[in-house]
N, C-alpha and C. Protein backbone atom coordinates (compact mmCIF):
# COMPACT_ATOMS: atom_id res chain seq x y z
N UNK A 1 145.70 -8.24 -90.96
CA UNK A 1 146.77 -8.03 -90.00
C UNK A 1 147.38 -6.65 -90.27
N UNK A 2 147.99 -5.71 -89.21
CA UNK A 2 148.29 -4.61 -88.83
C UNK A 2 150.19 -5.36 -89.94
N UNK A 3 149.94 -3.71 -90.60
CA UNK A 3 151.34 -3.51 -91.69
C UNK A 3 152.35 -3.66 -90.41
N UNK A 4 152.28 -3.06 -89.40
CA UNK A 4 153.56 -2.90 -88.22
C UNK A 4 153.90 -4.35 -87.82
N UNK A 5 152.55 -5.16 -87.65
CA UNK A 5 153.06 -6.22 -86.92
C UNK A 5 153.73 -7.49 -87.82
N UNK A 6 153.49 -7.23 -89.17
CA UNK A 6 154.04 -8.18 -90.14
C UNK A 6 155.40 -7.95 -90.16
N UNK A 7 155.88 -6.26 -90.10
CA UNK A 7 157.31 -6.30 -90.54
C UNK A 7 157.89 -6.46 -89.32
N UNK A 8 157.04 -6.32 -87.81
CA UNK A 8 157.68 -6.52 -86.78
C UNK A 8 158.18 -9.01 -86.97
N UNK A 9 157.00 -9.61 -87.42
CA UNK A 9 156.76 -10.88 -87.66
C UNK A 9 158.26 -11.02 -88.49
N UNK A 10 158.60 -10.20 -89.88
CA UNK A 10 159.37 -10.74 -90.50
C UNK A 10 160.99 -10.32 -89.43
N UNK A 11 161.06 -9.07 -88.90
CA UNK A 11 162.45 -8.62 -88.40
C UNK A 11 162.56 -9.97 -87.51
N UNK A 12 161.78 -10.43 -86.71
CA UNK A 12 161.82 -11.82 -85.85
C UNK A 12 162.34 -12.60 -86.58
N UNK A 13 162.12 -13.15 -87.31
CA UNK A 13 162.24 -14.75 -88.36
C UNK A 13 163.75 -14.31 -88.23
N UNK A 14 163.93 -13.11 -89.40
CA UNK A 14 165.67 -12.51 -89.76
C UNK A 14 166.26 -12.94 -88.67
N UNK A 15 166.12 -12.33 -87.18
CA UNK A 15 166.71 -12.44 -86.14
C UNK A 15 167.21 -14.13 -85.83
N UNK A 16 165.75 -14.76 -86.06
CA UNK A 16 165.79 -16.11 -85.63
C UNK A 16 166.70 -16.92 -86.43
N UNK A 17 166.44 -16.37 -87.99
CA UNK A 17 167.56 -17.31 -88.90
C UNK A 17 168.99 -17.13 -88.59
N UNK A 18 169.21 -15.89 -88.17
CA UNK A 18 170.49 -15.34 -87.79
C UNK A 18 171.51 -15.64 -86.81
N UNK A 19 170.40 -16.41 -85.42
CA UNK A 19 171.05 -16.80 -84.51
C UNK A 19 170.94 -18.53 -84.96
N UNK A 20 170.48 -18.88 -85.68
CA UNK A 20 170.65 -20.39 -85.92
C UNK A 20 171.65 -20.63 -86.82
N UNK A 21 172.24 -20.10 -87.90
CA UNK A 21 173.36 -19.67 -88.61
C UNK A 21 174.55 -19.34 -87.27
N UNK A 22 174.47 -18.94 -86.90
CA UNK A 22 175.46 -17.96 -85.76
C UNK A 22 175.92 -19.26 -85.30
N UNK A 23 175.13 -20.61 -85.28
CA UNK A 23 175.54 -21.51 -84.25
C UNK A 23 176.03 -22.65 -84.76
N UNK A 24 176.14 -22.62 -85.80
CA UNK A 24 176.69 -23.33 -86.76
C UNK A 24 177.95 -23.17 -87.46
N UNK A 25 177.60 -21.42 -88.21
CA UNK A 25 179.16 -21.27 -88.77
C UNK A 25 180.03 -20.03 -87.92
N UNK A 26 181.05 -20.38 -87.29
CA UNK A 26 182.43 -19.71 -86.70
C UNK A 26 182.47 -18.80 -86.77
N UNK A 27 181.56 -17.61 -86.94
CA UNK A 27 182.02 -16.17 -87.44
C UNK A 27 182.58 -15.39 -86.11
N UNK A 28 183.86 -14.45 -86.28
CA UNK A 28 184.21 -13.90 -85.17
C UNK A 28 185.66 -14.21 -85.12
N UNK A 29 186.18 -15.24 -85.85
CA UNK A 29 187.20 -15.88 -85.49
C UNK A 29 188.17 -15.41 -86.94
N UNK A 30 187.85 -14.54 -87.94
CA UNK A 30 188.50 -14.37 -89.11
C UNK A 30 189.89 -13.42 -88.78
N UNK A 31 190.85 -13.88 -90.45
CA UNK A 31 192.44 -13.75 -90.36
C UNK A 31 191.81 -11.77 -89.96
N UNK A 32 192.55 -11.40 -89.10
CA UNK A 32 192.42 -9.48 -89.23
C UNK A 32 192.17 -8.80 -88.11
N UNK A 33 191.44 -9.93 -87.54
CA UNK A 33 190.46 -9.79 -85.79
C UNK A 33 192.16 -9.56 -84.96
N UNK A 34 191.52 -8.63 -84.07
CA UNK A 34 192.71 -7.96 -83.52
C UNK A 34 192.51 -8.88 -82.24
N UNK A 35 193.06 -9.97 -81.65
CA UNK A 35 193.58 -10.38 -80.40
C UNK A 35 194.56 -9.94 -79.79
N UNK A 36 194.41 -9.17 -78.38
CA UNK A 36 195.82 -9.20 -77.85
C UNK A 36 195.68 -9.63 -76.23
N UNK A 37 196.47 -10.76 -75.80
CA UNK A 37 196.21 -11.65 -74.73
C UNK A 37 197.39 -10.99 -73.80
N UNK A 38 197.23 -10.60 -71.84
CA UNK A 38 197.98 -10.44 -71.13
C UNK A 38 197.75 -11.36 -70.42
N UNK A 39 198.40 -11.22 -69.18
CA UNK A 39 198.61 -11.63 -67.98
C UNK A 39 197.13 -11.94 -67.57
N UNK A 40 196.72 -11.32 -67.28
CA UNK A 40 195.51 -10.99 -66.82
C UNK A 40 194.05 -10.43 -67.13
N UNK A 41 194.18 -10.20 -68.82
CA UNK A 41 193.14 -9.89 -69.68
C UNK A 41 193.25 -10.07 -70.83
N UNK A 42 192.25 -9.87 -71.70
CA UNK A 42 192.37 -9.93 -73.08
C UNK A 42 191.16 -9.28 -73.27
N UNK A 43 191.88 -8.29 -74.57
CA UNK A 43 191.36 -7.37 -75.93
C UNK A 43 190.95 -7.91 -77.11
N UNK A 44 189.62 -7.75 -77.61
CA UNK A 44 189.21 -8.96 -78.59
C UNK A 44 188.74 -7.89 -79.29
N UNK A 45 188.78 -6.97 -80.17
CA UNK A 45 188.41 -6.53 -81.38
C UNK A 45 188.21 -7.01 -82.80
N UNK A 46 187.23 -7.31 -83.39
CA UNK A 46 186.77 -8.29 -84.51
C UNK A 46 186.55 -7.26 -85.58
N UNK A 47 188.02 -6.69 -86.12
CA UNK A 47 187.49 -5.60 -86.96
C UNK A 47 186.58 -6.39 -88.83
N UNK A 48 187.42 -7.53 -88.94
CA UNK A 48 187.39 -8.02 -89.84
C UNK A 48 185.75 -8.53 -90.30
N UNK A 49 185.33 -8.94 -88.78
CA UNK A 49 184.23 -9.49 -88.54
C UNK A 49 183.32 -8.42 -89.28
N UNK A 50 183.45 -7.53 -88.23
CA UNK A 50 182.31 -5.68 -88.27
C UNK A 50 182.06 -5.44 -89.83
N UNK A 51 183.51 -5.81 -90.69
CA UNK A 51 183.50 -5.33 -91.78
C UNK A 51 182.79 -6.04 -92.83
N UNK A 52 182.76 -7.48 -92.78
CA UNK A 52 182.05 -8.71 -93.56
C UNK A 52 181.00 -8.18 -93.16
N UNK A 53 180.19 -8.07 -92.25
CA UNK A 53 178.84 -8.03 -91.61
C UNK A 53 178.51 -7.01 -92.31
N UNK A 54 179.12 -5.66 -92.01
CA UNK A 54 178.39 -4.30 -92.88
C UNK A 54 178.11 -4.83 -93.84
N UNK A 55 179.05 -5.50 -94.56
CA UNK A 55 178.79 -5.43 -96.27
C UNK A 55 177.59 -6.26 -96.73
N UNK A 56 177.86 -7.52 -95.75
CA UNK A 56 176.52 -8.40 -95.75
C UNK A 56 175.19 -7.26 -95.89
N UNK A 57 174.76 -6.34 -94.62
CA UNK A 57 173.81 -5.82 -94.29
C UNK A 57 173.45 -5.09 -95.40
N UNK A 58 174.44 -3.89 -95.83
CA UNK A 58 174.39 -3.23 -96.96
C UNK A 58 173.56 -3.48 -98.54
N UNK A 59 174.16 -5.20 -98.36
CA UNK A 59 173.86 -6.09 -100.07
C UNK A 59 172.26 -6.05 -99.58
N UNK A 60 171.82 -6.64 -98.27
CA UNK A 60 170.41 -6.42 -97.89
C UNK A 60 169.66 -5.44 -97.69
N UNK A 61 170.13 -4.74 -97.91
CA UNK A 61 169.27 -3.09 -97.72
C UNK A 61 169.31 -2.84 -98.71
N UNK A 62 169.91 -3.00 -99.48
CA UNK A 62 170.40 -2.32 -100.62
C UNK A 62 169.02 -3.15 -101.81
N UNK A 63 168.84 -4.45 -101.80
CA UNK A 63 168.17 -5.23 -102.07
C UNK A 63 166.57 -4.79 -101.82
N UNK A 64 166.81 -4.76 -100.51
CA UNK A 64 165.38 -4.66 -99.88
C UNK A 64 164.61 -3.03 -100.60
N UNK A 65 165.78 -2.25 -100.84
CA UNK A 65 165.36 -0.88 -101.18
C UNK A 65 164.49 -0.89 -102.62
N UNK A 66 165.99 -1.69 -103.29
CA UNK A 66 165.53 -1.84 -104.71
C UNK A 66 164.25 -2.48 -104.76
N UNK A 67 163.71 -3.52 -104.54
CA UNK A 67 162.33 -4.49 -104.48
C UNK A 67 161.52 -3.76 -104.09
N UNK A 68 161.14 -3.02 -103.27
CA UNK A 68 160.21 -1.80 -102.86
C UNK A 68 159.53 -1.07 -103.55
């Protein structure tokens, strides 16, 4: 099997585990997330969210680099 299509095989799975997690645990909803509700709209900025996630990604790259 073609090196491209394996790491294309594994980025899938990641994706797939990611959205099955996603549907399970609440993320989005943490103390920091900027809500602000009007009349007629609402502003949903999830800074808190953005920031867990980088760090998540980071520990995995960071991982993935080292093992290489």
């Amino acid at each position: 099997m073609n090196e491209i299509s394996k790491y294309i095989m594994i980025i899938g799975g990641i994706v797939f585990l990611i959205g099955l997690i996603m549907q399970f645990v609440p993320i989005g909803k943490l103390p920091g997330d900027i809500m602000i509700k009007k009349e007629h709209s609402t502003f949903y900025f999830p800074i808190t969210t953005c920031i867990v996630i980088s760090i998540v990604l980071s520990l995995v790259f960071y991982l993935i680099g080292k093992f290489r």
